[in-house]
N, C-alpha and C. Protein backbone atom coordinates (compact mmCIF):
# COMPACT_ATOMS: atom_id res chain seq x y z
N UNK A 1 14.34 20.55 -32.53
CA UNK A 1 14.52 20.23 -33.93
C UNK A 1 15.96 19.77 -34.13
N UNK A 2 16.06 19.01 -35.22
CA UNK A 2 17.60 18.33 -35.01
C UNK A 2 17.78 18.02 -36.82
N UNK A 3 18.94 18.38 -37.21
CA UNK A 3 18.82 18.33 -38.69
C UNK A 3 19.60 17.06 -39.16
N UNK A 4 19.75 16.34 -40.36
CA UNK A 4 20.18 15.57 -40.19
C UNK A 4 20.64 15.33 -41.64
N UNK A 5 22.07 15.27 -41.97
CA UNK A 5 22.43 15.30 -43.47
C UNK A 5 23.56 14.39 -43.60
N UNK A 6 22.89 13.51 -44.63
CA UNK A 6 23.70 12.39 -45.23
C UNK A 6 24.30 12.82 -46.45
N UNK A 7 25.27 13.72 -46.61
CA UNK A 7 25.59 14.15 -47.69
C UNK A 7 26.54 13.26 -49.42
N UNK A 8 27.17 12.37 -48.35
CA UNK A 8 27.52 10.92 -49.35
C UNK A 8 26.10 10.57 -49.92
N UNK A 9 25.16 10.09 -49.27
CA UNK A 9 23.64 9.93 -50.02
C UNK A 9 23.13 10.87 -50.78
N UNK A 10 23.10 11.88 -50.20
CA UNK A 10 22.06 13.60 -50.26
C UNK A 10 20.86 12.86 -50.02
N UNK A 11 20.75 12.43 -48.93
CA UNK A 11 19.57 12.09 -48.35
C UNK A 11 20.05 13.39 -47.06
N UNK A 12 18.56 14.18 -46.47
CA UNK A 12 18.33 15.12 -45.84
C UNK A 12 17.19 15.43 -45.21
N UNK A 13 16.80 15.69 -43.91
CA UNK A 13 16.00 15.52 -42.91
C UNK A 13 15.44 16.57 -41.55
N UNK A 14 14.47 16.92 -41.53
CA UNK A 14 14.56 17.84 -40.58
C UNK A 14 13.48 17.24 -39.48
N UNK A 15 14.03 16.60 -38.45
CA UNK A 15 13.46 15.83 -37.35
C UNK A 15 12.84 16.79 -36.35
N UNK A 16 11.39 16.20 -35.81
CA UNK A 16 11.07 16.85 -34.67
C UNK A 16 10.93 15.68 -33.54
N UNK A 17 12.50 16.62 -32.30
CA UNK A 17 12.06 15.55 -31.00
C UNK A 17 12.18 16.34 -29.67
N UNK A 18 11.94 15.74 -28.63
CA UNK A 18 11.91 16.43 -27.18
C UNK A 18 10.67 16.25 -26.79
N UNK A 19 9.84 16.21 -25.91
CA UNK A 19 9.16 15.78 -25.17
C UNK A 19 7.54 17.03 -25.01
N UNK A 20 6.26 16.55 -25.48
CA UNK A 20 5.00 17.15 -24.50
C UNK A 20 4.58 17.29 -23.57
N UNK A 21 4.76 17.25 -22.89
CA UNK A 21 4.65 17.11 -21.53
C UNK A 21 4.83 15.89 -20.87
N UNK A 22 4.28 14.43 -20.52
CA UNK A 22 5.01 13.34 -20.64
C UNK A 22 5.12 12.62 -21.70
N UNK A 23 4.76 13.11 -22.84
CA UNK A 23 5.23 12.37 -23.92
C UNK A 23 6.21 12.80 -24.86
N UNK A 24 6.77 11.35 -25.03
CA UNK A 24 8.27 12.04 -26.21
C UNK A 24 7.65 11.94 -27.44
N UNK A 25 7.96 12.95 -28.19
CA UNK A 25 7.98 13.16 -29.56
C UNK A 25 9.29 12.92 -30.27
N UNK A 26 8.90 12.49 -31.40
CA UNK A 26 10.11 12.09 -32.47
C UNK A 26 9.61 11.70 -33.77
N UNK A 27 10.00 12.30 -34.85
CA UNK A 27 9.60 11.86 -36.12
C UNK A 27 10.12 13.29 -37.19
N UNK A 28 10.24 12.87 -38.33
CA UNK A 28 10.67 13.71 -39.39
C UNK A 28 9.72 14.71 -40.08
N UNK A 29 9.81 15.88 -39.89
CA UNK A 29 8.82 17.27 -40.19
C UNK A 29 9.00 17.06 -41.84
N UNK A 30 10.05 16.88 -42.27
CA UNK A 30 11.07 16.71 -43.83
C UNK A 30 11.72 15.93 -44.24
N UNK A 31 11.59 15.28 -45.35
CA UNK A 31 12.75 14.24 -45.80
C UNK A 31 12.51 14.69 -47.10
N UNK A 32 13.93 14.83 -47.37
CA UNK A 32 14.15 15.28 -49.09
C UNK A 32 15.64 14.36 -49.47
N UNK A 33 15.61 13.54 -50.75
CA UNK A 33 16.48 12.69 -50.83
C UNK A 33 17.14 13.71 -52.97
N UNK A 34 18.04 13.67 -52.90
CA UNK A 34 18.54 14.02 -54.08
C UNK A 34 18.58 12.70 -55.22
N UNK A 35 18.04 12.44 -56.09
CA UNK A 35 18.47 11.40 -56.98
C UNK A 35 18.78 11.71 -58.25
N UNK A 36 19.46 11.45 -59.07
CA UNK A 36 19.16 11.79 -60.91
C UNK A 36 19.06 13.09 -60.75
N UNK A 37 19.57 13.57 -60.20
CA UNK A 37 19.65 15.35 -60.38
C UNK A 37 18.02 16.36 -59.96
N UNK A 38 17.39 15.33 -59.58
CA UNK A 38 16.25 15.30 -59.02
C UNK A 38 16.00 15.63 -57.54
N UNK A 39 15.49 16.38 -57.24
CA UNK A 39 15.31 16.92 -55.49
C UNK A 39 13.64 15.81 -55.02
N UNK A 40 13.75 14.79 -54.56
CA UNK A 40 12.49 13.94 -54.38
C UNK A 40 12.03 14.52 -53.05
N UNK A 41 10.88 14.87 -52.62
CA UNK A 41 10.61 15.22 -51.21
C UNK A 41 9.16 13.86 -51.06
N UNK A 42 10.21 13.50 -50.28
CA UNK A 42 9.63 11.71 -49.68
C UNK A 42 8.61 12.48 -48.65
N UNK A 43 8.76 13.43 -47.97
CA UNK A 43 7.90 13.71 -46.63
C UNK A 43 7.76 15.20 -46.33
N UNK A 44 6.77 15.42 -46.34
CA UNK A 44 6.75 17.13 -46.02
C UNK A 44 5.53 17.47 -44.90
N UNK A 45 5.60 17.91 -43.95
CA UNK A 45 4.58 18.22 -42.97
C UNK A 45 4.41 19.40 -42.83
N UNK A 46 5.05 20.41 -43.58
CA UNK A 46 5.09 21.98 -43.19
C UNK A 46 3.71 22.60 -43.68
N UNK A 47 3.40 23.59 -43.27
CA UNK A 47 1.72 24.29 -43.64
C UNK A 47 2.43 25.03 -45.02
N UNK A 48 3.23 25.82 -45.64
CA UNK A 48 4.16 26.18 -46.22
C UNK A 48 4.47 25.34 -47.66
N UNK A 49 5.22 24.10 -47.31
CA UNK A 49 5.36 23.42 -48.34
C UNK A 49 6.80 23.31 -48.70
N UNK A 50 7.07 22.52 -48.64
CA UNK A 50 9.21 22.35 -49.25
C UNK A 50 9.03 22.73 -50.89
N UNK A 51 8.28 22.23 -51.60
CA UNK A 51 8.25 22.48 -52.97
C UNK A 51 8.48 23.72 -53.14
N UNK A 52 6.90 24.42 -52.58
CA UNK A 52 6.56 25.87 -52.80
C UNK A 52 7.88 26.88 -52.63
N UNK A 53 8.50 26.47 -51.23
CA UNK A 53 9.74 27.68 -51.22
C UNK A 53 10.57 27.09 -52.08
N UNK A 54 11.04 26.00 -52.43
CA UNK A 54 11.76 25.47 -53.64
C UNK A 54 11.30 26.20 -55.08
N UNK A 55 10.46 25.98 -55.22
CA UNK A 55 10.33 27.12 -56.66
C UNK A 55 10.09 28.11 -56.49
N UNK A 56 9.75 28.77 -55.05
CA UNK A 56 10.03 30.56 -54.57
C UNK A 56 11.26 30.74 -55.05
N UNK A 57 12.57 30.21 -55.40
CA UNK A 57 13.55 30.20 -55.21
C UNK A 57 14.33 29.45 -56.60
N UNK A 58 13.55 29.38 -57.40
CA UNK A 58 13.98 29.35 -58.93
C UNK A 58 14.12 28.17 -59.49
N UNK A 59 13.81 26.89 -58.44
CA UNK A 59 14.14 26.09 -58.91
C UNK A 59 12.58 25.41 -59.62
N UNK A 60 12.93 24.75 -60.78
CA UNK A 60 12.11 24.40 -61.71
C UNK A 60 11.47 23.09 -61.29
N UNK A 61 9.83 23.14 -61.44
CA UNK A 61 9.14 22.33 -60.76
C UNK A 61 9.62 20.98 -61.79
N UNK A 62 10.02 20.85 -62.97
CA UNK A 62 10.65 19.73 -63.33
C UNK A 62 11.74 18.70 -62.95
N UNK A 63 12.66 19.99 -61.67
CA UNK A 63 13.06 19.66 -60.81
C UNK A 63 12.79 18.57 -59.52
N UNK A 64 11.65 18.98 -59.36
CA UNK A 64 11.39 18.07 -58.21
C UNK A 64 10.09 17.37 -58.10
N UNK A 65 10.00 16.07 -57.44
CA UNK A 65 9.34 15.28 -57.49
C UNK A 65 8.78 15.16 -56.22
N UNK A 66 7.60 14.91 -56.03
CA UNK A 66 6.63 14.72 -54.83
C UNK A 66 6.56 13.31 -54.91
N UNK A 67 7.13 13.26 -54.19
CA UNK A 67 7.36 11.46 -54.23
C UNK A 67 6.50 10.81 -52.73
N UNK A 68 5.76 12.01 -51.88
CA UNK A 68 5.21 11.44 -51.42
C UNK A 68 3.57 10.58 -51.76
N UNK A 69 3.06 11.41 -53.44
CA UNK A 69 2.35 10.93 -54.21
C UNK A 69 2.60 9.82 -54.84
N UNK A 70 1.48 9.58 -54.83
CA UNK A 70 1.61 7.93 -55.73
C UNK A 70 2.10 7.86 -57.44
N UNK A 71 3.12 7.33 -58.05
CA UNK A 71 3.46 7.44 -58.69
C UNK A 71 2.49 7.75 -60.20
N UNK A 72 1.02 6.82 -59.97
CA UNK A 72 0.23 7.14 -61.27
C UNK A 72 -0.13 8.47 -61.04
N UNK A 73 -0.59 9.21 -59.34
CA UNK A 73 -0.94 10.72 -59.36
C UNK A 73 -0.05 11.71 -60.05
N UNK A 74 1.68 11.72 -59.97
CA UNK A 74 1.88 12.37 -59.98
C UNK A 74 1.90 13.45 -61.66
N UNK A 75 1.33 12.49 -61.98
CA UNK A 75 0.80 13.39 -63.96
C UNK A 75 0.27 14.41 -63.57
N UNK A 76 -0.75 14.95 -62.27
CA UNK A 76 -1.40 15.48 -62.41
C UNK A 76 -1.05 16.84 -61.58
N UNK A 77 -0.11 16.66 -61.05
CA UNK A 77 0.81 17.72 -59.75
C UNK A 77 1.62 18.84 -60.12
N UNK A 78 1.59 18.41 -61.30
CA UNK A 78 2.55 20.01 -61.79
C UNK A 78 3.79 19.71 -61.57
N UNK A 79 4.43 18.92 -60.39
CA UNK A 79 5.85 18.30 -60.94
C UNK A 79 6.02 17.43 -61.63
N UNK A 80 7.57 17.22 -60.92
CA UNK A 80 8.19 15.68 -62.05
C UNK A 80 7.42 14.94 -61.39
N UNK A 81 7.75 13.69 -62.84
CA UNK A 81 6.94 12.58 -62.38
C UNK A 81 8.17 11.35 -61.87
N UNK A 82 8.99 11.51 -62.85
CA UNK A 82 10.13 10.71 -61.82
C UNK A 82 11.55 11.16 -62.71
């Protein structure tokens, strides 16, 4: 796992790489980008959920945006919409 933080952006990343047996793996488990005071999670692969421990943790689902939904879905998600 390899983390990866653009903090001039607040673009933020949690990569999975190293190898299956002969195959290499590589690709992003997480991508969460900060915008407008907004926490956007572009990519989430966890069984868990980035949101879910995000509002385990007080932060207000108006807060954040599932931006891996399509923008007309997201009315219906319980977060922000943008």
């Amino acid at each position: 796992m390899k983390l990866v933080f653009d903090r001039e952006r607040d673009r933020y990343q949690l990569l999975r790489t190293g190898w299956q047996g002969d195959r290499r793996v590589f690709g992003a488990l997480i991508h969460i980008d900060i915008e407008d005071g907004k926490i956007w999670i572009q990519y989430d692969s966890t069984e868990i959920g980035v949101a879910n421990e995000l509002t385990d943790q007080g932060i207000p689902k108006t807060d954040i945006v599932l931006a891996y939904h399509a923008p007309f879905m997201r009315q219906y998600n319980g977060f922000a919409i943008a």
